[in-house]
C-alpha atoms as a PDB file:
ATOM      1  CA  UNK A   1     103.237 100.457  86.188  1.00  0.00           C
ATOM      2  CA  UNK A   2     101.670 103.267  85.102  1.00  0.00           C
ATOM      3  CA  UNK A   3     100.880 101.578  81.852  1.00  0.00           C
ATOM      4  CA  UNK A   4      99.387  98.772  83.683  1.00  0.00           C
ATOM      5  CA  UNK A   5      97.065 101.489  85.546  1.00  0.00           C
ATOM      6  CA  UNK A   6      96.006 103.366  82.276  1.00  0.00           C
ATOM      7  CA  UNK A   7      94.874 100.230  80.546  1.00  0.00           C
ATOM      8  CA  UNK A   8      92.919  99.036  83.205  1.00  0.00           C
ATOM      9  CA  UNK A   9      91.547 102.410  84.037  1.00  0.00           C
ATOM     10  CA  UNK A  10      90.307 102.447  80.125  1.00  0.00           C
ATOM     11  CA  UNK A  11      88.615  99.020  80.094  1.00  0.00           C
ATOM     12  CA  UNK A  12      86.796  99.675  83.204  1.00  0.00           C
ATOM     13  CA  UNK A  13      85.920 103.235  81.814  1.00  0.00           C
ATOM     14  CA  UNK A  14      85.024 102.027  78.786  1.00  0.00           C
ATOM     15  CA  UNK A  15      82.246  99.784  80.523  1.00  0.00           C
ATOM     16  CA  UNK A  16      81.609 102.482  82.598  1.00  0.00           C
ATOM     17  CA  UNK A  17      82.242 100.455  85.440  1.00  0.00           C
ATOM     18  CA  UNK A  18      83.839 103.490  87.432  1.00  0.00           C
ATOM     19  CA  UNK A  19      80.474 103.775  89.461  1.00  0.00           C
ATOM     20  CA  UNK A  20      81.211 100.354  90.744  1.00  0.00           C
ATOM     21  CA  UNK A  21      85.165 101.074  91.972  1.00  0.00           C
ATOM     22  CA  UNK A  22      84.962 102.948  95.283  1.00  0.00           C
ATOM     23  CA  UNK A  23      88.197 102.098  97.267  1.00  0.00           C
ATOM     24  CA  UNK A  24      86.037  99.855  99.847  1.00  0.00           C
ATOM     25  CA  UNK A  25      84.264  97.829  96.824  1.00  0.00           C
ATOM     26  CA  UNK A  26      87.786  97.495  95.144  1.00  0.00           C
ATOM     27  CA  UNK A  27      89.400  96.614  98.752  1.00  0.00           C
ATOM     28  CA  UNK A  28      86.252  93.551  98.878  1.00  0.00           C
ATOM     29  CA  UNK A  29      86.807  92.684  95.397  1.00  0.00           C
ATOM     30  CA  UNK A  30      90.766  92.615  96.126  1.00  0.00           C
ATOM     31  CA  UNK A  31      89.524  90.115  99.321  1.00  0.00           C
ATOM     32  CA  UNK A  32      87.328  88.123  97.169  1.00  0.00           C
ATOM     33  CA  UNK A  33      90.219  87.674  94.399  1.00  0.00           C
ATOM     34  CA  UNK A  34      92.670  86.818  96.979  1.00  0.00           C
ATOM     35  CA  UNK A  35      90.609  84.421  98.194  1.00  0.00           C
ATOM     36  CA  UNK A  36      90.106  82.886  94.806  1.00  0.00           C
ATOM     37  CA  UNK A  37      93.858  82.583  94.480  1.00  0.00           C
ATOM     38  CA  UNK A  38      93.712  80.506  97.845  1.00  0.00           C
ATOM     39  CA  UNK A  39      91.131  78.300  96.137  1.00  0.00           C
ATOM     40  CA  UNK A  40      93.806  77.737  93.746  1.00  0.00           C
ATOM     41  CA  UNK A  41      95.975  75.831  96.559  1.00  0.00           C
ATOM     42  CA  UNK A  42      93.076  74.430  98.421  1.00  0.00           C
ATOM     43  CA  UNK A  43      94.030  70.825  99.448  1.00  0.00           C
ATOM     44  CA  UNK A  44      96.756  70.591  97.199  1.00  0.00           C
ATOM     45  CA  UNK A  45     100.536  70.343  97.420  1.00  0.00           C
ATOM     46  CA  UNK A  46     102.061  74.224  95.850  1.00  0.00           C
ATOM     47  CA  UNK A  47     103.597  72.178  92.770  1.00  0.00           C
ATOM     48  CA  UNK A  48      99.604  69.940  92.358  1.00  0.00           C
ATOM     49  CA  UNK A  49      98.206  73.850  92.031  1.00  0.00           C
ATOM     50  CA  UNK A  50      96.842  74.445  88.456  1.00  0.00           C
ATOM     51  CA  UNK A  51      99.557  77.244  87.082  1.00  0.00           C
ATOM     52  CA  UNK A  52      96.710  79.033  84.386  1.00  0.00           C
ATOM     53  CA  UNK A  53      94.557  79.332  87.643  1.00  0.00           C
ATOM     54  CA  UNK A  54      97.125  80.585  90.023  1.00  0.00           C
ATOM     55  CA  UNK A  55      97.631  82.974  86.961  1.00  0.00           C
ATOM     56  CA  UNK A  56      94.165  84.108  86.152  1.00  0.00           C
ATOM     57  CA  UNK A  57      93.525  84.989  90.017  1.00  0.00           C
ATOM     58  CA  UNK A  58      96.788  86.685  90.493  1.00  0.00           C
ATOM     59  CA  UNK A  59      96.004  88.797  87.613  1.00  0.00           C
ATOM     60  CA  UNK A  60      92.806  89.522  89.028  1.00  0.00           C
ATOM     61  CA  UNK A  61      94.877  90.398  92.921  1.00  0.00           C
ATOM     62  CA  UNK A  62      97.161  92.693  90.958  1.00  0.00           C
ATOM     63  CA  UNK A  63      94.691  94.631  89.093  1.00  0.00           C
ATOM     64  CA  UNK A  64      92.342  95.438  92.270  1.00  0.00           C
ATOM     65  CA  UNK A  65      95.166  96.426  94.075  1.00  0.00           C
ATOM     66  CA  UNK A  66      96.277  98.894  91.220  1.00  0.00           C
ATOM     67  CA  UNK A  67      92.975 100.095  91.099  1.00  0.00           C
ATOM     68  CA  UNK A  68      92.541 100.768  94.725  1.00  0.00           C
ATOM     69  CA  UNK A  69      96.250 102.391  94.697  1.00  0.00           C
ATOM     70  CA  UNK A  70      95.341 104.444  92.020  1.00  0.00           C
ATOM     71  CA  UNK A  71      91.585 105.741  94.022  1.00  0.00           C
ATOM     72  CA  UNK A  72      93.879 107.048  96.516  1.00  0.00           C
ATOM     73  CA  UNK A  73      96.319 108.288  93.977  1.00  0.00           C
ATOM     74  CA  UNK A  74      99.451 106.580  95.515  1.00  0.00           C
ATOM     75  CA  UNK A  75     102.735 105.804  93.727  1.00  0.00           C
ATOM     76  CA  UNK A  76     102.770 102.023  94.028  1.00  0.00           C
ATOM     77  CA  UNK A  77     106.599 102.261  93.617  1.00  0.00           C
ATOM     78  CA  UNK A  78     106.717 104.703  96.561  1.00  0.00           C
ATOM     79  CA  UNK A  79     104.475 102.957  98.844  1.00  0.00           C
ATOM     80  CA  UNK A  80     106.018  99.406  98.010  1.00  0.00           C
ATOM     81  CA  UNK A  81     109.422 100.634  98.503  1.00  0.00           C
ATOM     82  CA  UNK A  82     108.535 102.637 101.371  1.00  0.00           C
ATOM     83  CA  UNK A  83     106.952  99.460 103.108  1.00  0.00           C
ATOM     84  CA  UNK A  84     110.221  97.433 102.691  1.00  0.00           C
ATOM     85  CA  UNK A  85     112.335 100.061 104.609  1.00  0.00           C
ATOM     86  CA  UNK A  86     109.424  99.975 107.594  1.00  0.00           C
ATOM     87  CA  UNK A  87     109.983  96.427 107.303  1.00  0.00           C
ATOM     88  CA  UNK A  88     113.742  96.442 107.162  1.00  0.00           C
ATOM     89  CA  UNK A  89     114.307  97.943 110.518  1.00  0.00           C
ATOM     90  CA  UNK A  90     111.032  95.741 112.076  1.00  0.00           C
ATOM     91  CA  UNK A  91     113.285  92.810 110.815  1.00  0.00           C
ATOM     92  CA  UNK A  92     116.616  93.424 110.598  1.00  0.00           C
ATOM     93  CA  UNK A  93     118.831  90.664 109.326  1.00  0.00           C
ATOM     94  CA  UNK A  94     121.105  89.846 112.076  1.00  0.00           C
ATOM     95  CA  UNK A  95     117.581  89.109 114.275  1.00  0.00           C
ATOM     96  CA  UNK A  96     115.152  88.005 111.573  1.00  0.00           C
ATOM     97  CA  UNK A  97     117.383  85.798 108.860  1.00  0.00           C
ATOM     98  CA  UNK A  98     115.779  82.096 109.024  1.00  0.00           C
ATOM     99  CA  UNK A  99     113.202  82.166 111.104  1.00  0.00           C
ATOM    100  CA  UNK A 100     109.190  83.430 110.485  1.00  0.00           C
ATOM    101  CA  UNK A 101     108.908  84.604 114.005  1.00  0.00           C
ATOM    102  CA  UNK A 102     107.026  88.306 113.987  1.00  0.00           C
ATOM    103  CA  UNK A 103     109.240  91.512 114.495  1.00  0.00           C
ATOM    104  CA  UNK A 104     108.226  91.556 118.398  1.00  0.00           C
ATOM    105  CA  UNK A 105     109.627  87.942 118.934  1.00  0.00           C
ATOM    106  CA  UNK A 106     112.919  89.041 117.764  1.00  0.00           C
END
């Protein structure tokens, strides 16, 4: 991950595009890709999707969201993990197994 982070912290440096990557710009720009990825799917079945698209827009999701991650210095691992134990007692198994209904449905 931190790989990931360094590399895309140099080719954004290296175009000096810093000035441009506040965490609310990169949080729009994460939107704005996300969106894009929906575009992807738009009136089509998931399997009729174009794969290279879903790729190149998922790409661009990830990216943002390391970027953003990284302007508030958080440990993606940390914070990913972290959110999955939140999430484990909102939805614990014996309630939440099969069904989409939200944690206060349960």
């Amino acid at each position: 991950m931190d790989e990931l982070i360094e590399q895309l912290k140099q080719f954004r440096d290296e175009r000096d595009w810093k000035q441009f990557h506040n965490p609310k710009d990169l949080a729009l720009a994460l939107s704005i890709e996300s969106g894009e990825l929906l575009e992807a799917f738009l009136w089509k079945t998931p399997e009729e999707a174009e794969r290279e698209k879903v790729k190149e827009e998922l790409a661009d999701v990830f990216a943002f969201a390391l970027l953003l991650a990284d302007a508030y210095d958080f440990d993606v691992r940390e914070i990913v993990l972290d959110k999955i134990g939140k999430n484990a007692k909102k939805y614990p198994v014996d309630k939440a197994k099969g069904t989409s209904r939200k944690y206060d449905e349960l």
